[in-house]
Each structure stands twice: as C-alpha cells, then as structure tokens.
PDB file of N, CA and C in Angstrom:
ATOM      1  N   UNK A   1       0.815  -1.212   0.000  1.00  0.00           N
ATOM      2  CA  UNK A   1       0.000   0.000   0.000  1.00  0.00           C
ATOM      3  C   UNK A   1       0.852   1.266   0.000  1.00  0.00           C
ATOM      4  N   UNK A   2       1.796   1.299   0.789  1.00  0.00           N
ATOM      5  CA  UNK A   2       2.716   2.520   0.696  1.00  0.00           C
ATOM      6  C   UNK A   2       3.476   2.681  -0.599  1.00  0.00           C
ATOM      7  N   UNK A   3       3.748   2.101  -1.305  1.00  0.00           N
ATOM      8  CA  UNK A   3       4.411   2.429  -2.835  1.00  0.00           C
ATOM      9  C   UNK A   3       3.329   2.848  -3.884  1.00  0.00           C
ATOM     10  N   UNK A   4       1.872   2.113  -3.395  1.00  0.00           N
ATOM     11  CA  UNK A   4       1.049   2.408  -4.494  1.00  0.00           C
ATOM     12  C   UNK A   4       0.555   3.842  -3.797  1.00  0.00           C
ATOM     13  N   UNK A   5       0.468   4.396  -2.657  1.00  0.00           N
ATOM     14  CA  UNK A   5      -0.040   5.740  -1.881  1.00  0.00           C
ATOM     15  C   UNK A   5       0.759   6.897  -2.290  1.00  0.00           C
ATOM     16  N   UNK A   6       2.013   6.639  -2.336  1.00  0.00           N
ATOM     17  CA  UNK A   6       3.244   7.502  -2.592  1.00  0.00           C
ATOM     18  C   UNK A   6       3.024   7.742  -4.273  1.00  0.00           C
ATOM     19  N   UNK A   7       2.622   6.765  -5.048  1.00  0.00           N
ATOM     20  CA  UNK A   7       2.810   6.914  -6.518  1.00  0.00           C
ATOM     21  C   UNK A   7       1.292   7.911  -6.647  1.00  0.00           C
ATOM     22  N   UNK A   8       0.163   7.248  -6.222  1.00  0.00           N
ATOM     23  CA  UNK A   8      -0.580   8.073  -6.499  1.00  0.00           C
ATOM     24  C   UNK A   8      -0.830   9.743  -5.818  1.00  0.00           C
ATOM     25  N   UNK A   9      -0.075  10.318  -5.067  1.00  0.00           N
ATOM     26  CA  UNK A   9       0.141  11.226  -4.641  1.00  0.00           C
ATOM     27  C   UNK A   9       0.353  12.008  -5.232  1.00  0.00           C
ATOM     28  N   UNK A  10       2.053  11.527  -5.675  1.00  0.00           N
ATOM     29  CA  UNK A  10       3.012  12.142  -6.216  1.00  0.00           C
ATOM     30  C   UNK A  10       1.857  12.373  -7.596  1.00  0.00           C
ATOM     31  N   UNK A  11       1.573  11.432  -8.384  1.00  0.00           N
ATOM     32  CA  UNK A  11       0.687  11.525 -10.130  1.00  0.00           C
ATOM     33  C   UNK A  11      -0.486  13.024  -9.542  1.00  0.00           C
ATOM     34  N   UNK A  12      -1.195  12.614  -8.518  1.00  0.00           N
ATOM     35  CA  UNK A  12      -2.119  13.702  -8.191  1.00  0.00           C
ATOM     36  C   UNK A  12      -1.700  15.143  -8.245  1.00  0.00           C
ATOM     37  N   UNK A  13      -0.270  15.081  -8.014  1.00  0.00           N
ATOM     38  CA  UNK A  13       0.445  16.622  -7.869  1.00  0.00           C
ATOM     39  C   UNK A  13       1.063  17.060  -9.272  1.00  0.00           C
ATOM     40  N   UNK A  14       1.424  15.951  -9.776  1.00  0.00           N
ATOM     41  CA  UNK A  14       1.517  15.973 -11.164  1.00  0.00           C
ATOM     42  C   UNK A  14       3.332  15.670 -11.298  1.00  0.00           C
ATOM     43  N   UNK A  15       4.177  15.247 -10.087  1.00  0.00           N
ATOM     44  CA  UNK A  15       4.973  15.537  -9.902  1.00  0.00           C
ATOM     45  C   UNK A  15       5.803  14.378 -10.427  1.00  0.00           C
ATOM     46  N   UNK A  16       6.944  14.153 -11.043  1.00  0.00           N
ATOM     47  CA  UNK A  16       8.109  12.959 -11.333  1.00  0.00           C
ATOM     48  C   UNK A  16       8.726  12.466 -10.366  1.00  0.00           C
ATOM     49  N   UNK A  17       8.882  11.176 -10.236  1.00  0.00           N
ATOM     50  CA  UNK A  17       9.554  11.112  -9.162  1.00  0.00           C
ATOM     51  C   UNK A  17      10.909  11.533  -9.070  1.00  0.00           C
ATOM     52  N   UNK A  18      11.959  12.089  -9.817  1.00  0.00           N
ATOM     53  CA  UNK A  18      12.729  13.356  -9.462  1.00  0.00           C
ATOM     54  C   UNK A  18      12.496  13.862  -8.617  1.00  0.00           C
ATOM     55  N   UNK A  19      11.656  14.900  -9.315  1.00  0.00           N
ATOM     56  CA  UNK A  19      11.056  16.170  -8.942  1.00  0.00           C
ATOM     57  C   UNK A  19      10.366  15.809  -7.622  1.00  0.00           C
ATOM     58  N   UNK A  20      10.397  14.703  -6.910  1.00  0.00           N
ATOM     59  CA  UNK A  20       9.560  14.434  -5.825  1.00  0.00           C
ATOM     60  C   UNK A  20      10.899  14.216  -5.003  1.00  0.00           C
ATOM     61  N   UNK A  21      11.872  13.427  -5.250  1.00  0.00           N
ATOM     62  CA  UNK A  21      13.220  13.179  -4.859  1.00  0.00           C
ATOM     63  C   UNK A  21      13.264  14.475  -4.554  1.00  0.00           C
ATOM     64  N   UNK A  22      13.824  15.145  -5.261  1.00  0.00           N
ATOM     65  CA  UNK A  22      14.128  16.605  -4.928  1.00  0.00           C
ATOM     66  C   UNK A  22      13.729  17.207  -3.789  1.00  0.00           C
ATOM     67  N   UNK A  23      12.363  17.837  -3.970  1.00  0.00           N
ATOM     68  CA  UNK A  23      11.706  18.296  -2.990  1.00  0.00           C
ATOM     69  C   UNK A  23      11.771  17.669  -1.549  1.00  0.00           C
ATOM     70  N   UNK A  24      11.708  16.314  -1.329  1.00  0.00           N
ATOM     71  CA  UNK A  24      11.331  15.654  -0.513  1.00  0.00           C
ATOM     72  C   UNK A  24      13.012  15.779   0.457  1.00  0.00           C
ATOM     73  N   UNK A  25      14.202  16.012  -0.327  1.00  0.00           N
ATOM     74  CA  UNK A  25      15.653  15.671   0.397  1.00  0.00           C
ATOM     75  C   UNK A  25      15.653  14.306   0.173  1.00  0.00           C
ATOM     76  N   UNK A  26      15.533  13.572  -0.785  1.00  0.00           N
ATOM     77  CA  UNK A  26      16.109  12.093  -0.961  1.00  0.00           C
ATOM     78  C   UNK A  26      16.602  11.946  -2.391  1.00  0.00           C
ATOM     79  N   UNK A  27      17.226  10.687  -2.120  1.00  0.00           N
ATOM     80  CA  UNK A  27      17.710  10.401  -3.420  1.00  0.00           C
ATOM     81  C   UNK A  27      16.586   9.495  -4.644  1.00  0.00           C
ATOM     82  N   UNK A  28      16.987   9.992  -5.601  1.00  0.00           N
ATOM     83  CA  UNK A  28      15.861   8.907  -6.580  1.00  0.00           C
ATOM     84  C   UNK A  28      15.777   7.753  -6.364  1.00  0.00           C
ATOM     85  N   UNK A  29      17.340   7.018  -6.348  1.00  0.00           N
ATOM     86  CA  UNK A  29      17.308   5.815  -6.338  1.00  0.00           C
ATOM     87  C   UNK A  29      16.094   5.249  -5.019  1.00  0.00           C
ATOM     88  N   UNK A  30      16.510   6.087  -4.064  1.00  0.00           N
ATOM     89  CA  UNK A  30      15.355   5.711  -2.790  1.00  0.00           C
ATOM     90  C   UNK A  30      13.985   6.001  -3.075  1.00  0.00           C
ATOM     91  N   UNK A  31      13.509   6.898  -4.141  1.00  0.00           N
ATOM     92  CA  UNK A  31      12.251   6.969  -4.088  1.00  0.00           C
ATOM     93  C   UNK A  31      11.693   5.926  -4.970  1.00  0.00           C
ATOM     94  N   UNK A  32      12.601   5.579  -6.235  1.00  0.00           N
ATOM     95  CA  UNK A  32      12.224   4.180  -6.775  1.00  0.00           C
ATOM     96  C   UNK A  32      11.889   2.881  -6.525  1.00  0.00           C
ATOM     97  N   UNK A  33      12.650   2.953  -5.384  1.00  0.00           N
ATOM     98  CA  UNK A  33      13.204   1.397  -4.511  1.00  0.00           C
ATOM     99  C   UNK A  33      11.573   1.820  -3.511  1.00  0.00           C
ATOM    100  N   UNK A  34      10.846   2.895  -3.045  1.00  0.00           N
ATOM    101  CA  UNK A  34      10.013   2.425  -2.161  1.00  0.00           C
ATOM    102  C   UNK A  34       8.928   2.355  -3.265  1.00  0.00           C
ATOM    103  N   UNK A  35       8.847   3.674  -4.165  1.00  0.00           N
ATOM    104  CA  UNK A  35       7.891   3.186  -4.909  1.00  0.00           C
ATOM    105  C   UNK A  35       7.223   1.829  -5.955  1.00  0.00           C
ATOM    106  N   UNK A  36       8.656   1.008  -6.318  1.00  0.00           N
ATOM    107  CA  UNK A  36       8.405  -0.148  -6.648  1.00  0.00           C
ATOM    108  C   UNK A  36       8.413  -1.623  -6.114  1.00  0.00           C
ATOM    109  N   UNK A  37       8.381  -0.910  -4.595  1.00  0.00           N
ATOM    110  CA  UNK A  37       8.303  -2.044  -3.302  1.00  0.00           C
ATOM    111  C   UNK A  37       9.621  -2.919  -3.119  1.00  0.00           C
ATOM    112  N   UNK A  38      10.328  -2.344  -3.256  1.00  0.00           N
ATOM    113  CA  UNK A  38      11.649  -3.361  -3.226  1.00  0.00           C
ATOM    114  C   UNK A  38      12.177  -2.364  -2.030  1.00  0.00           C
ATOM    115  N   UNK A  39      11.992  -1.373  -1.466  1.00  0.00           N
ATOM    116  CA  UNK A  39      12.201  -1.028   0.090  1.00  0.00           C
ATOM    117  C   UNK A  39      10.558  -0.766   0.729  1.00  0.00           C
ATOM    118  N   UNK A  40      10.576  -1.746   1.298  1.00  0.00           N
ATOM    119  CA  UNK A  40       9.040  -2.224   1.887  1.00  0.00           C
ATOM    120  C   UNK A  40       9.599  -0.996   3.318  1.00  0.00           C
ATOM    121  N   UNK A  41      10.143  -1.033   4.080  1.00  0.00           N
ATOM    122  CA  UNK A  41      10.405  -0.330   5.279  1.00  0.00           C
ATOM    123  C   UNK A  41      11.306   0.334   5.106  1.00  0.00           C
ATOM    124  N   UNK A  42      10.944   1.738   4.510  1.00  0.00           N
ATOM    125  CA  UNK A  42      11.977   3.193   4.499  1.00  0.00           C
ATOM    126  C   UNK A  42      11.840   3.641   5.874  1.00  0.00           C
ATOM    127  N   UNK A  43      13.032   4.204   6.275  1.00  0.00           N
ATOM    128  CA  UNK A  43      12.781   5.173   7.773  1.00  0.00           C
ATOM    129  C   UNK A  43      11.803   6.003   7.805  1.00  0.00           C
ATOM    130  N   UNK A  44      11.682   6.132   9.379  1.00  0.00           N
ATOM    131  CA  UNK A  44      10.604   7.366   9.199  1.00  0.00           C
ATOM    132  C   UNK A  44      10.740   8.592   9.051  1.00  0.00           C
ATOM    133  N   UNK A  45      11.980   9.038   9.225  1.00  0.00           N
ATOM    134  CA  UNK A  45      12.976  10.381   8.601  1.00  0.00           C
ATOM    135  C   UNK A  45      12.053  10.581   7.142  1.00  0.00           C
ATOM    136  N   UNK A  46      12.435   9.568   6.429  1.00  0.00           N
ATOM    137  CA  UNK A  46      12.293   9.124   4.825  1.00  0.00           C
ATOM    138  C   UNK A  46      10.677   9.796   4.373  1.00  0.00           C
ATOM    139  N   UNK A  47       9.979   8.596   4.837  1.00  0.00           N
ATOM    140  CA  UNK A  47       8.208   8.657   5.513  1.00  0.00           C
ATOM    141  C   UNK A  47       8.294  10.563   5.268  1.00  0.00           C
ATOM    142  N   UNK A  48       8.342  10.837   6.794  1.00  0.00           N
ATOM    143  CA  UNK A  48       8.152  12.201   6.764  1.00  0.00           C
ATOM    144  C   UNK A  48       8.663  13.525   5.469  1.00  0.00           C
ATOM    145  N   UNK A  49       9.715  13.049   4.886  1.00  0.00           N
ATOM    146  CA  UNK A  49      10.074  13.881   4.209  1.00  0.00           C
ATOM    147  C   UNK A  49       9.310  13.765   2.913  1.00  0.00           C
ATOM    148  N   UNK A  50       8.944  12.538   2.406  1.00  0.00           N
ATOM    149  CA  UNK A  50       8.039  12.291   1.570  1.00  0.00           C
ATOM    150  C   UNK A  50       6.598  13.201   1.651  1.00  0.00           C
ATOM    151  N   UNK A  51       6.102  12.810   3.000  1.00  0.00           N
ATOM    152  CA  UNK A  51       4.829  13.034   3.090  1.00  0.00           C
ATOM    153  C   UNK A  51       4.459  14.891   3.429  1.00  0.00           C
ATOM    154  N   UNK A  52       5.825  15.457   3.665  1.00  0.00           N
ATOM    155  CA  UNK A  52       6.229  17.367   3.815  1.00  0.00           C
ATOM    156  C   UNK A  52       5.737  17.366   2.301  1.00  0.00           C
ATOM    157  N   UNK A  53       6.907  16.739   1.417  1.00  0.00           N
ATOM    158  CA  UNK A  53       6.734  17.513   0.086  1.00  0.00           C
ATOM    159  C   UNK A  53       5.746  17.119  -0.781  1.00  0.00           C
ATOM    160  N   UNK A  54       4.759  15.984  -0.159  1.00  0.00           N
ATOM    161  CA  UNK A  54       3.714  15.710  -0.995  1.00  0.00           C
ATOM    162  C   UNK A  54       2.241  16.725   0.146  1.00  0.00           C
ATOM    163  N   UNK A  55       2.247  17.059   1.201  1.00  0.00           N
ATOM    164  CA  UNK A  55       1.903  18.133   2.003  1.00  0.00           C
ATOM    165  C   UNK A  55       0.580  17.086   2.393  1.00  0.00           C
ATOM    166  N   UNK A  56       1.186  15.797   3.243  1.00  0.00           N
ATOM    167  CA  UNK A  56      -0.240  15.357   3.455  1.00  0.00           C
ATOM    168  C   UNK A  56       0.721  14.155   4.909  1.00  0.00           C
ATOM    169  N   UNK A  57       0.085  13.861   5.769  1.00  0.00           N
ATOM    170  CA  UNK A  57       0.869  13.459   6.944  1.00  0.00           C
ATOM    171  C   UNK A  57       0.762  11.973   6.270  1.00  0.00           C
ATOM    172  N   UNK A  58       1.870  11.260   7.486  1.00  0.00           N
ATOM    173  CA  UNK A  58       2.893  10.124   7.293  1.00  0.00           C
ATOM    174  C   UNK A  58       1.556   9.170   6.819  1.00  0.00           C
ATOM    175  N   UNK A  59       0.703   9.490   7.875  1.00  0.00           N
ATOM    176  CA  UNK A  59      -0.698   8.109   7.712  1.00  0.00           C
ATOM    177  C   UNK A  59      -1.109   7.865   7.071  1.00  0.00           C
ATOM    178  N   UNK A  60      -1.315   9.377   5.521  1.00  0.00           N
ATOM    179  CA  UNK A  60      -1.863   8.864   4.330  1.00  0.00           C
ATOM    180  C   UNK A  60      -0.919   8.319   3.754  1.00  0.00           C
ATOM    181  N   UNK A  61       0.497   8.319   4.266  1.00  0.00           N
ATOM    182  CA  UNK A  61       1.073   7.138   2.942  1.00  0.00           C
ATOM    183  C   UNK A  61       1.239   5.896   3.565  1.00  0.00           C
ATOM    184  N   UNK A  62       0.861   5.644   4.797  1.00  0.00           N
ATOM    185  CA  UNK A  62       0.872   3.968   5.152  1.00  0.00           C
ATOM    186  C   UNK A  62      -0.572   3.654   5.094  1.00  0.00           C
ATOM    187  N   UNK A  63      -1.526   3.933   5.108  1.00  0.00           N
ATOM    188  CA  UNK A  63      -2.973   3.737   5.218  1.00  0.00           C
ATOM    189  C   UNK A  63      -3.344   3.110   4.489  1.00  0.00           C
TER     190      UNK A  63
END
C-alpha cells in the first residue's frame, strides 16, 4: 500500500519522481526502490520527508 499511496500522490500533484526526490531531500534511487516495493520499510525520517513535500501526513502514505 505505501508504494502504491506515494505513486498516487506524487501523479495527483503531477509531480516525477525526481522532482519528488528533490523536494522531498532524498535520493531517486530511494524513491524508486520504495515506490516499486523493493524497500518495503523506508525510515521514518524518509516517511516524513516524503509526506512534507507531498503536504499530506505520514498516515496517508501507510494507510
């Protein structure tokens, strides 16, 4: 659920995952790896920084 929450977020904002890398303070490679479930458990550092630059708290992306 969290890779498919994060993807549809990010599409809702209209944003690349770059451009989401970016914003967020991570690296692509890390936003790939959660978005295509091959990092099932990112930190919650990670979590949070995701969920700042997509402007919606940690819960909607584990929910």
């Amino acid at each position: 659920m969290l890779s498919k929450n994060i993807k549809q977020l990010r599409k809702k904002y209209n944003l690349s995952q770059e451009q989401l890398a970016q914003k967020a303070g991570i690296t692509y490679s890390t936003l790939i790896k959660i978005e295509s479930g091959l990092n099932k458990n990112p930190t919650l550092d990670t979590l949070r920084k995701i969920a700042d630059a997509l402007k919606v708290g940690v819960d909607n992306l584990i929910k």
